[in-house]
Protein backbone atom coordinates (compact mmCIF):
# COMPACT_ATOMS: atom_id res chain seq x y z
CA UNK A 1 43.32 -43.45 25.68
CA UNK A 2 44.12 -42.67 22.25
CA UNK A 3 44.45 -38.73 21.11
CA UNK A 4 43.48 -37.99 17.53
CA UNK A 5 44.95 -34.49 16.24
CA UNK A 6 43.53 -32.92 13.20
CA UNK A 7 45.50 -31.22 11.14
CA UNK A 8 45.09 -29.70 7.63
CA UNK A 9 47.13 -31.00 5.16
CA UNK A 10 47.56 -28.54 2.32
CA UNK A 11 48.01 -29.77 -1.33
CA UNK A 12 50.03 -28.94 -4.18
CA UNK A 13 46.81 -26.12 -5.22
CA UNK A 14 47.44 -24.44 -1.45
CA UNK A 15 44.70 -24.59 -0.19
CA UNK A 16 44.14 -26.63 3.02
CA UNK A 17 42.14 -30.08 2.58
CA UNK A 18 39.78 -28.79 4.80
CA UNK A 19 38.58 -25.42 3.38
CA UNK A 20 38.35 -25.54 0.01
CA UNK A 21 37.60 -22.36 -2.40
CA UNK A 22 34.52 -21.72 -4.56
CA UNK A 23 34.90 -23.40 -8.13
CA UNK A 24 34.92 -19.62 -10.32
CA UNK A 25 32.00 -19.96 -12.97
CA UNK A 26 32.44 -19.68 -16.53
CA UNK A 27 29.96 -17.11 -16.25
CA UNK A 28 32.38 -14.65 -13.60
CA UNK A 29 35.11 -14.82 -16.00
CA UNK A 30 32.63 -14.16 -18.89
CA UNK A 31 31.19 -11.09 -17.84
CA UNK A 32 34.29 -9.62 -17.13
CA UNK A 33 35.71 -9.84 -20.19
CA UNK A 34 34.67 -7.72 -23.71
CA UNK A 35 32.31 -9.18 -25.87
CA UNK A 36 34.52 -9.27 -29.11
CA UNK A 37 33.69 -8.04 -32.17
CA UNK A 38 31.07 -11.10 -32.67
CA UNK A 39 29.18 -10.32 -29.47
CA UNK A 40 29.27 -6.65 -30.34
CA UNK A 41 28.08 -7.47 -33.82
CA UNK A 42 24.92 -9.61 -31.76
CA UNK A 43 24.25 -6.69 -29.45
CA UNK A 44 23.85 -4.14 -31.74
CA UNK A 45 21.57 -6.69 -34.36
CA UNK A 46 19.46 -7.22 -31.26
CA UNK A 47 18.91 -3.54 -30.55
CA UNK A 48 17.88 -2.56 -33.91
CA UNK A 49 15.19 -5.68 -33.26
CA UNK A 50 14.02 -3.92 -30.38
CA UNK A 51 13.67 -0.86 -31.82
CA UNK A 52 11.79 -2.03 -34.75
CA UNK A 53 9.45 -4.35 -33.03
CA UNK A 54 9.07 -1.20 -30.54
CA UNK A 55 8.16 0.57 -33.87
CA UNK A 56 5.57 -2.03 -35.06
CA UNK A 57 4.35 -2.00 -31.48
CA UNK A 58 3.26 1.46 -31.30
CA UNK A 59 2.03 1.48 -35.19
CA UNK A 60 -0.45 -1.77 -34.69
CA UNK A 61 -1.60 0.27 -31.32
CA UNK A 62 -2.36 3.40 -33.25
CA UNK A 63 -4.29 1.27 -36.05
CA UNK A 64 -5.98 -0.68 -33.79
CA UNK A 65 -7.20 2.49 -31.60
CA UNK A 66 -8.58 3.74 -35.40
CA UNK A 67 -10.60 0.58 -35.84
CA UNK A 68 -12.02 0.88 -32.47
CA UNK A 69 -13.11 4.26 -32.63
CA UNK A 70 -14.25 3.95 -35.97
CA UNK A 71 -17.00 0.95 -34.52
CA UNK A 72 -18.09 3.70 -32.02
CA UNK A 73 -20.78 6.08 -32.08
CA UNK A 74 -20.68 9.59 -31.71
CA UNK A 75 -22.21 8.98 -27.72
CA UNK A 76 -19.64 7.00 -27.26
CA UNK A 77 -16.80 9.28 -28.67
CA UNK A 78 -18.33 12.44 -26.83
CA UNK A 79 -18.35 10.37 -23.21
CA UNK A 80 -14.89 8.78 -23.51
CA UNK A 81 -13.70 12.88 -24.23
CA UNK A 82 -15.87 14.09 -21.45
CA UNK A 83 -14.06 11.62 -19.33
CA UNK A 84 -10.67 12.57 -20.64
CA UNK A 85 -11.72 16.31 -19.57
CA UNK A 86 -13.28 15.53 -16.33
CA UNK A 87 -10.06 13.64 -15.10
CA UNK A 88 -7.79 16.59 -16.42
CA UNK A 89 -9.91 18.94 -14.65
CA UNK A 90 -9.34 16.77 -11.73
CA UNK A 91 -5.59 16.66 -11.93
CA UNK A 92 -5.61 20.62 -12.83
CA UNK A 93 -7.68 21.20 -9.38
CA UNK A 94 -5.01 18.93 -7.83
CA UNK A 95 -1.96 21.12 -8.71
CA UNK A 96 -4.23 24.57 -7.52
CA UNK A 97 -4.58 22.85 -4.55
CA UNK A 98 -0.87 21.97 -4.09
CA UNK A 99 0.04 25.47 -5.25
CA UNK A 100 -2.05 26.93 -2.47
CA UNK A 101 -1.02 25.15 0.26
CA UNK A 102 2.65 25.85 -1.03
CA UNK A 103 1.91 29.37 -0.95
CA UNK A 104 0.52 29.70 2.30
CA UNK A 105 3.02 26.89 3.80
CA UNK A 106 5.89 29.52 2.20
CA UNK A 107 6.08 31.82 5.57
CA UNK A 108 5.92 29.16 7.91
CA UNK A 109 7.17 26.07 6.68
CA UNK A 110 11.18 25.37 6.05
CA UNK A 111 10.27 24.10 3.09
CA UNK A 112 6.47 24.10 1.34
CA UNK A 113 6.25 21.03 -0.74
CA UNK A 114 6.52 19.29 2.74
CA UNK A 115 3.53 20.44 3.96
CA UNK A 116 1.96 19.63 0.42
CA UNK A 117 3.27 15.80 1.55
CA UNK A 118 1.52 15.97 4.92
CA UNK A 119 -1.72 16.67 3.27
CA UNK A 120 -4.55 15.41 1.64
CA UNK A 121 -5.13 17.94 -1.15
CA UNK A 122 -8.47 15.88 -2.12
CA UNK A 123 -9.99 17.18 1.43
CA UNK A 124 -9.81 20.79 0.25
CA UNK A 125 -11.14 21.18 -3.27
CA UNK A 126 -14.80 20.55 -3.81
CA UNK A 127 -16.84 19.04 -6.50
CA UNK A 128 -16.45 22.15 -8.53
CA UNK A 129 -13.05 22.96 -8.40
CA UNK A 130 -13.07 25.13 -5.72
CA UNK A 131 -10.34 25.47 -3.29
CA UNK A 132 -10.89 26.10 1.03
CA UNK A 133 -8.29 28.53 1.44
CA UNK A 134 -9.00 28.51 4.96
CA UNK A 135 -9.79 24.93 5.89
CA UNK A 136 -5.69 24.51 4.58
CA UNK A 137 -4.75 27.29 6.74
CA UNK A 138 -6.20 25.60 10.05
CA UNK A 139 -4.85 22.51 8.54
CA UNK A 140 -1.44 23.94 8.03
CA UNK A 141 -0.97 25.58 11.72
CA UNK A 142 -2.30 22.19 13.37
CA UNK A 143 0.50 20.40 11.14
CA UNK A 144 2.72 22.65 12.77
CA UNK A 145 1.71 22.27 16.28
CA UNK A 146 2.18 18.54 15.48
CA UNK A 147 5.22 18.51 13.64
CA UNK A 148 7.39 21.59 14.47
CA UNK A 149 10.50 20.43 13.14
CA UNK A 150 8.67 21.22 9.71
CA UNK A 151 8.83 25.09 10.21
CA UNK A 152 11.10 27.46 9.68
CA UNK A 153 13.68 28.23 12.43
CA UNK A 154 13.14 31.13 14.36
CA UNK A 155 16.05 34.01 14.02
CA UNK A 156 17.92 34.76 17.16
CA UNK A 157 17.06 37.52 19.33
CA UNK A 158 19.60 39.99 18.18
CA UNK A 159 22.73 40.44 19.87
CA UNK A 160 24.18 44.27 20.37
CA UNK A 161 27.60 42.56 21.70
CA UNK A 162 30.26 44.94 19.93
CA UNK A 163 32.68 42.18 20.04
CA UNK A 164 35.69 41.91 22.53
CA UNK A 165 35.80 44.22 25.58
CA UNK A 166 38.68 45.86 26.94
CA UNK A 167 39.20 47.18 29.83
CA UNK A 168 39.98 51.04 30.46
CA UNK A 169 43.29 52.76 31.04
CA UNK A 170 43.91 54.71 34.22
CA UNK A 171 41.58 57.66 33.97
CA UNK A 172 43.82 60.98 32.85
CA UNK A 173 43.46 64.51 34.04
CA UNK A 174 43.81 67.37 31.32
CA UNK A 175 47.46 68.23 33.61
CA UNK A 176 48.49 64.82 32.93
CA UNK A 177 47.75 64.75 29.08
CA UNK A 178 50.10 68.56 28.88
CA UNK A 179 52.61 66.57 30.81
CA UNK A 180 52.90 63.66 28.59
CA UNK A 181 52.89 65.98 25.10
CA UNK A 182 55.19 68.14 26.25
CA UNK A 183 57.42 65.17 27.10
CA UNK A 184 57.78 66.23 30.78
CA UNK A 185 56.49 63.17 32.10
């Protein structure tokens, strides 16, 4: 029977032969250090690129958004700025709707633009803008019987404890009270 032991042998580096460290990238040491004045020079060459190609970007967009609309006809033109309107009406009845329900969520609610979260505002504005005042009130105190942690806390019933109590002194006659000013007792 014939024992082997195992035992780690450490070189001249330190570091036991059997664990050895992780070989630190070029790359570590790189980004840890300045750039220099040369990559400093590159940087700031490269952001001036970006800015001008950024530049050219939103020129050739413009240009190209004249040659489009210049092919179109006036149909064309008019629908594409009914659209625009319609879908700003539609965003304009979405931010009624989340003003109402903010309002009306402000007495109960701890804060209102929870109960705006909780909600679908689509449900309560109809195909001409209107908004159901009541339909969000129902759906605001149902919200609340689920969720009551979303409400305001309730204040204490108030207290008419007048602080620290004390207890009373001997009860005095009117004889005793002479006594004691006139220092006879």
């Amino acid at each position: 029977m014939s024992e082997t032991a195992t035992e780690s042998v450490a070189p001249q580096g330190g570091q036991p032969t059997g664990q050895q460290s992780e070989p630190t990238t070029q790359h570590e040491t790189a980004s840890d250090a300045p750039l220099g004045a040369a990559g400093e020079k590159a940087l700031n060459e490269w952001k001036a690129r970006a800015r001008a190609a950024e530049k050219a970007s939103k020129e050739q967009s413009a240009r190209l958004q004249e040659i489009e609309d210049r092919d179109k006809s006036e149909v064309q033109k008019a629908g594409e700025r009914a659209t625009k309107a319609e879908q700003r009406a539609a965003a304009m009845a979405q931010r009624a709707a989340k003003a109402e329900v903010r309002a009306l969520a402000a007495s109960t609610f701890a804060d209102p633009s929870d109960a705006a979260a909780f909600l679908d505002l689509a449900d309560y504005v109809d195909d001409t803008g209107d908004i159901d005042s009541k339909g969000i009130e129902k759906a605001l105190a149902d919200l609340l019987k689920r969720k009551p942690h979303l409400g305001k806390e309730q204040p204490a019933a108030p207290s008419f404890d007048g602080g620290a109590r004390t207890t009373a002194g001997a009860p005095t006659d009117m004889n005793a009270l002479i006594r004691q000013k006139a220092g006879l007792g």
